[in-house]
PDB file of N, CA and C in Angstrom:
ATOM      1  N   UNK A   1       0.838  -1.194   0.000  1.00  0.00           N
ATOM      2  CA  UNK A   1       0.000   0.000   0.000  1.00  0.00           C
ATOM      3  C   UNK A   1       0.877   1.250   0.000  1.00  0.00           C
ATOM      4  N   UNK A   2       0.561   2.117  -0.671  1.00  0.00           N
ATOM      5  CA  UNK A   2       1.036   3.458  -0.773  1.00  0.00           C
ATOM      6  C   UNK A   2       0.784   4.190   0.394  1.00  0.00           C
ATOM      7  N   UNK A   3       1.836   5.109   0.818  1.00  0.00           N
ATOM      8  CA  UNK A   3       1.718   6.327   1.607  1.00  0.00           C
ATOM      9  C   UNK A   3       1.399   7.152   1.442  1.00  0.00           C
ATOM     10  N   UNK A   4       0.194   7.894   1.956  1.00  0.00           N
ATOM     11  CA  UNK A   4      -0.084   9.535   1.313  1.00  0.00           C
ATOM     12  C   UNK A   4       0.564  10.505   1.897  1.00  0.00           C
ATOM     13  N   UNK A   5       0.442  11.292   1.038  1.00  0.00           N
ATOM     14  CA  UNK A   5       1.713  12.839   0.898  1.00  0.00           C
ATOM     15  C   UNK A   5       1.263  13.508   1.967  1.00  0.00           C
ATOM     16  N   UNK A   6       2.533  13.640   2.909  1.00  0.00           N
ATOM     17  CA  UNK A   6       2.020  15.232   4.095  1.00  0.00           C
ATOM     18  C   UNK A   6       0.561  15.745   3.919  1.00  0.00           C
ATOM     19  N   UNK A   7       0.009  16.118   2.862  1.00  0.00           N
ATOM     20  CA  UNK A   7      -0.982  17.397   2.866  1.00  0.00           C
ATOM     21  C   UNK A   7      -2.347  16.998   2.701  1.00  0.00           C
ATOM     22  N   UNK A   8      -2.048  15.114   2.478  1.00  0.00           N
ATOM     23  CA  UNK A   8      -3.705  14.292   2.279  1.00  0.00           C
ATOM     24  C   UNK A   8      -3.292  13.419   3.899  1.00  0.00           C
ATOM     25  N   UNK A   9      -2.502  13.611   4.371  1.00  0.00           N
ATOM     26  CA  UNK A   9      -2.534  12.865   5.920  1.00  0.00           C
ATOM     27  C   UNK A   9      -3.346  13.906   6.903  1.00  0.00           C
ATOM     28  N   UNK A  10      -3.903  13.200   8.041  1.00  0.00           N
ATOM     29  CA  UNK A  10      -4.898  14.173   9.305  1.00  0.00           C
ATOM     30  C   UNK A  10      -3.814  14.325   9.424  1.00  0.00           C
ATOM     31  N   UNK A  11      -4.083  15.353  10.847  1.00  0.00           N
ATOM     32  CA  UNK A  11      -3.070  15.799  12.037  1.00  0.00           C
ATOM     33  C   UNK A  11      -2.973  15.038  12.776  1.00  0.00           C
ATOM     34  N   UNK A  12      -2.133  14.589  13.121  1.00  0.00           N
ATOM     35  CA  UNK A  12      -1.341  14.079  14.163  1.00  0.00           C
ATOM     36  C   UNK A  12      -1.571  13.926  15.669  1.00  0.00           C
ATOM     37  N   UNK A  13      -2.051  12.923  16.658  1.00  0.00           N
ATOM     38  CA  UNK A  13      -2.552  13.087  17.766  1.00  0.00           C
ATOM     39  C   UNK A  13      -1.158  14.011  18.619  1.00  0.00           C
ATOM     40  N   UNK A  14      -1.937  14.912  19.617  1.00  0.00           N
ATOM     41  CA  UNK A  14      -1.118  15.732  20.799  1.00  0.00           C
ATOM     42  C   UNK A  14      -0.407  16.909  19.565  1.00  0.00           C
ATOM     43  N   UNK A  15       0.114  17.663  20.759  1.00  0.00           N
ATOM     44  CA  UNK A  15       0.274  19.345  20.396  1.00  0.00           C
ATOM     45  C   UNK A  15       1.733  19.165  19.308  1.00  0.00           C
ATOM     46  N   UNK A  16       1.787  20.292  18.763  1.00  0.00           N
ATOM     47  CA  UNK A  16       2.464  20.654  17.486  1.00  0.00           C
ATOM     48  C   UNK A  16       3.823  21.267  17.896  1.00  0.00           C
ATOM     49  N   UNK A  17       5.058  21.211  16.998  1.00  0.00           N
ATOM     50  CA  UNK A  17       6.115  21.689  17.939  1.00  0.00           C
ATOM     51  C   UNK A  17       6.533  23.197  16.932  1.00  0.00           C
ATOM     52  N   UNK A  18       6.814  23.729  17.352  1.00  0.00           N
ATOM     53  CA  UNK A  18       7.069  25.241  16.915  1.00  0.00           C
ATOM     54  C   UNK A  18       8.493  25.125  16.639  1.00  0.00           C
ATOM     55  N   UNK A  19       8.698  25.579  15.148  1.00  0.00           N
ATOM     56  CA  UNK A  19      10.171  26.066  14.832  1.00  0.00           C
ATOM     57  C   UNK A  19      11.353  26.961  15.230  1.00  0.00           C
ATOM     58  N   UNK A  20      12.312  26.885  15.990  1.00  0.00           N
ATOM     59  CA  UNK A  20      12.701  27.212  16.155  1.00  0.00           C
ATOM     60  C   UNK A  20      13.724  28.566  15.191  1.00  0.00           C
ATOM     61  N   UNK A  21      14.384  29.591  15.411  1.00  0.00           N
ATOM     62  CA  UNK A  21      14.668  30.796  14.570  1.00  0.00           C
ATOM     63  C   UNK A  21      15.346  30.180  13.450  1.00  0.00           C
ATOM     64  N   UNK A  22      16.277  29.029  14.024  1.00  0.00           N
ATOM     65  CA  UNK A  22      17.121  28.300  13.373  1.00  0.00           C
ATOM     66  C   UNK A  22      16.435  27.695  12.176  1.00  0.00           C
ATOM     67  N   UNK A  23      15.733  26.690  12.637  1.00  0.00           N
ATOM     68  CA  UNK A  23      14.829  26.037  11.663  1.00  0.00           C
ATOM     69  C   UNK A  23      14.023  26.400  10.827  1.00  0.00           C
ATOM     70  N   UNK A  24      13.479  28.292  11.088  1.00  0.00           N
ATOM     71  CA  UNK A  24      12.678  28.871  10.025  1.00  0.00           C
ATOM     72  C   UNK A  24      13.679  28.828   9.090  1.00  0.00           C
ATOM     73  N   UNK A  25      14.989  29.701   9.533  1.00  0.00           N
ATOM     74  CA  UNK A  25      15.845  30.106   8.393  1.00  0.00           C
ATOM     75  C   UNK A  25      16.175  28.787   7.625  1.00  0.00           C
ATOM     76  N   UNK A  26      16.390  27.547   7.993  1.00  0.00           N
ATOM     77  CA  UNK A  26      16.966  26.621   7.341  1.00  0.00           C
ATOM     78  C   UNK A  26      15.705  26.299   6.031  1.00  0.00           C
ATOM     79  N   UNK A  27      14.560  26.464   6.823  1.00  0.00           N
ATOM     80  CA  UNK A  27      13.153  25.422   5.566  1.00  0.00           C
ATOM     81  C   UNK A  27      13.211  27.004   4.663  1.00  0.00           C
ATOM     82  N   UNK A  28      13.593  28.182   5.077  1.00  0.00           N
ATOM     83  CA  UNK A  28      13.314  29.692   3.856  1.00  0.00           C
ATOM     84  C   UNK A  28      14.391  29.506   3.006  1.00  0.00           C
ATOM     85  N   UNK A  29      15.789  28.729   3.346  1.00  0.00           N
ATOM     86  CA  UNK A  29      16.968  28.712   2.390  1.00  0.00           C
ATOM     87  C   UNK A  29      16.826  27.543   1.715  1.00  0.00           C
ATOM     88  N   UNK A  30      16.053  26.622   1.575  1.00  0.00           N
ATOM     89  CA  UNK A  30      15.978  25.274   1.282  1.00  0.00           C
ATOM     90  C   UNK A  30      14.549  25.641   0.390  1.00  0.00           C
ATOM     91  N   UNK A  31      13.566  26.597   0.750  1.00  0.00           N
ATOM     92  CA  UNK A  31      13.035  26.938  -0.351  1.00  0.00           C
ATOM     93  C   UNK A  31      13.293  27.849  -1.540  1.00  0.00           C
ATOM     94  N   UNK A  32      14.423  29.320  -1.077  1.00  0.00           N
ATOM     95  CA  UNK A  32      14.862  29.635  -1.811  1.00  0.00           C
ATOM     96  C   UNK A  32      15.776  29.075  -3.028  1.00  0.00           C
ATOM     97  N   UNK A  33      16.468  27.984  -2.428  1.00  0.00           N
ATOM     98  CA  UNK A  33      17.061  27.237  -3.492  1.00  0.00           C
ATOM     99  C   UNK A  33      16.406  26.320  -4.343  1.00  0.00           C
ATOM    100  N   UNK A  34      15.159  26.323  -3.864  1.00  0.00           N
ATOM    101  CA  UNK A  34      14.054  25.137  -4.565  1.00  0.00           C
ATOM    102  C   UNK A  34      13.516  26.549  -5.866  1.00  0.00           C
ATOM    103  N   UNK A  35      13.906  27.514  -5.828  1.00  0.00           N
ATOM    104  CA  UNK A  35      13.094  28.768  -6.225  1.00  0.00           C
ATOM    105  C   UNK A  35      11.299  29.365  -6.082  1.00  0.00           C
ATOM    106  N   UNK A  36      11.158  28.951  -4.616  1.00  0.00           N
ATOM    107  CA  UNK A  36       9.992  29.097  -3.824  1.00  0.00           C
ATOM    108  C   UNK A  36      10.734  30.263  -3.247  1.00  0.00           C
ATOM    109  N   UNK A  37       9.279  31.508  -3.766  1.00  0.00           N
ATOM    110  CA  UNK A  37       9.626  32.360  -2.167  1.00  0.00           C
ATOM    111  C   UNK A  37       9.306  32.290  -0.760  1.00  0.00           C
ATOM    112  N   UNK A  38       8.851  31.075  -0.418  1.00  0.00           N
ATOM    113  CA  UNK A  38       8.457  30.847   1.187  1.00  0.00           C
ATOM    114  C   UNK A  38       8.411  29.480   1.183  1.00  0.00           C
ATOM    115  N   UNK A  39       8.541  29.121   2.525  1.00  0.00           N
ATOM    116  CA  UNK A  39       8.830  27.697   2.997  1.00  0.00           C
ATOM    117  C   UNK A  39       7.881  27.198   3.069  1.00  0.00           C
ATOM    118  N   UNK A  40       6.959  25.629   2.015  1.00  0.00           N
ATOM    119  CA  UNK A  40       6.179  24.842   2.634  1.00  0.00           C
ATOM    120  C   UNK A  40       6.200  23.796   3.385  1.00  0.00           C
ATOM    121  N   UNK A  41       4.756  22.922   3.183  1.00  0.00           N
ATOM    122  CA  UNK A  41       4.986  22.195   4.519  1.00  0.00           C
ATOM    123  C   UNK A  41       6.315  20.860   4.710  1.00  0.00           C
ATOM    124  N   UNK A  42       6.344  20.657   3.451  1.00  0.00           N
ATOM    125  CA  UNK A  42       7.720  19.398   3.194  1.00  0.00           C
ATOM    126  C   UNK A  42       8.871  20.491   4.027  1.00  0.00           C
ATOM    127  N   UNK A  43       9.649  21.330   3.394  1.00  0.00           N
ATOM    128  CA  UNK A  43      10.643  22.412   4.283  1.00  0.00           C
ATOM    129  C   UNK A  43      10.707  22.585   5.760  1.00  0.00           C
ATOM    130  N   UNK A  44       8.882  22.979   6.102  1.00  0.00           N
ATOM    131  CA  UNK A  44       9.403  23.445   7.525  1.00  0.00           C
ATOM    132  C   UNK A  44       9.239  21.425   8.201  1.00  0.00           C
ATOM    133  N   UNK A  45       8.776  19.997   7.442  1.00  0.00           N
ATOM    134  CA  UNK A  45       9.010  19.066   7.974  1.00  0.00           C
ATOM    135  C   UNK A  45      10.276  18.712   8.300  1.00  0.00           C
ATOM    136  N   UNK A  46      11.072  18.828   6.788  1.00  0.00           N
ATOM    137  CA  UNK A  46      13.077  18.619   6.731  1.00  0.00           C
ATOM    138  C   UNK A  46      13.003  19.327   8.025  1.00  0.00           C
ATOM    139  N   UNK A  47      13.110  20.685   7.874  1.00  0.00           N
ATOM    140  CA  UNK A  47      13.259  21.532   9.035  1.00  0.00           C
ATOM    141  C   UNK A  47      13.495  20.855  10.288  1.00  0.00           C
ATOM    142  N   UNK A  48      12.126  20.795  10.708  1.00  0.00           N
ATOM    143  CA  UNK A  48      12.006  20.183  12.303  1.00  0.00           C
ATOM    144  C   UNK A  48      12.848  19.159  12.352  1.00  0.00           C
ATOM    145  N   UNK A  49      12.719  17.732  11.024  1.00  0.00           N
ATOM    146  CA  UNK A  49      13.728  16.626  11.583  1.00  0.00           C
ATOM    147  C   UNK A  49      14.854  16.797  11.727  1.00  0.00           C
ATOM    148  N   UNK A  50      15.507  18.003  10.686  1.00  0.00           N
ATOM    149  CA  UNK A  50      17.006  18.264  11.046  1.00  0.00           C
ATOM    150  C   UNK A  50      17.691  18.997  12.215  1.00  0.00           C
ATOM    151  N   UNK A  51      16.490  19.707  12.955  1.00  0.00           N
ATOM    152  CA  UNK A  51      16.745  20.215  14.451  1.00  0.00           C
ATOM    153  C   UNK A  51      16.797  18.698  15.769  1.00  0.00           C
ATOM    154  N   UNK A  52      16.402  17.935  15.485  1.00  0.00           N
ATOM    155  CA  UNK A  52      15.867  16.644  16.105  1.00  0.00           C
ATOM    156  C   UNK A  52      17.118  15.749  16.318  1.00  0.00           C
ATOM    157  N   UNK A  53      17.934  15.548  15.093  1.00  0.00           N
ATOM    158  CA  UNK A  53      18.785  14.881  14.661  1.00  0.00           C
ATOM    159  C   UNK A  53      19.920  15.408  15.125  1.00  0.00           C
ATOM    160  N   UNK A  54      19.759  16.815  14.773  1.00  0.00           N
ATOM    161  CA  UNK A  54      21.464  17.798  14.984  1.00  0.00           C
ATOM    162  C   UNK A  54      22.357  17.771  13.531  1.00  0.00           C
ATOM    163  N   UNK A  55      21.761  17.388  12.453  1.00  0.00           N
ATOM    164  CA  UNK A  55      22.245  17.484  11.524  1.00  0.00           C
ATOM    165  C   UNK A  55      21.545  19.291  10.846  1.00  0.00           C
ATOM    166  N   UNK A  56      22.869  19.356  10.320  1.00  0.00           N
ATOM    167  CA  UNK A  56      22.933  20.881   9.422  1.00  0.00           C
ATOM    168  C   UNK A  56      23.297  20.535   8.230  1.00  0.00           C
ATOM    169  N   UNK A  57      22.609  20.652   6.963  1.00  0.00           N
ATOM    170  CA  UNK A  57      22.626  20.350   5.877  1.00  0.00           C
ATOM    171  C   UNK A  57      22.279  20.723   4.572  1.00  0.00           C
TER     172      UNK A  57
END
């Protein structure tokens, strides 16, 4: 069976975690290089996991 994409999945049981300053800037440079002017929801996801991990990338 296939997985559906971030944006056809519900929300997620319990509260939501807020990006940190770090992590905005990382999902806005990761869209700028995508040539998006603002970060969607795939970006600010990388985002959060790469604050999680401790990887900078």
């Amino acid at each position: 069976m296939k997985e559906l994409p971030p944006w056809k999945r519900g929300k997620p049981p319990g509260k939501g975690q807020s990006l940190t300053p770090e992590q905005k800037a990382a999902a806005k440079a990761r869209a700028e290089r995508a040539g998006r002017r603002y970060p969607n929801l795939v970006d600010n996801m990388w985002a959060a996991r790469q604050g999680k991990a401790g990887k900078t990338r």
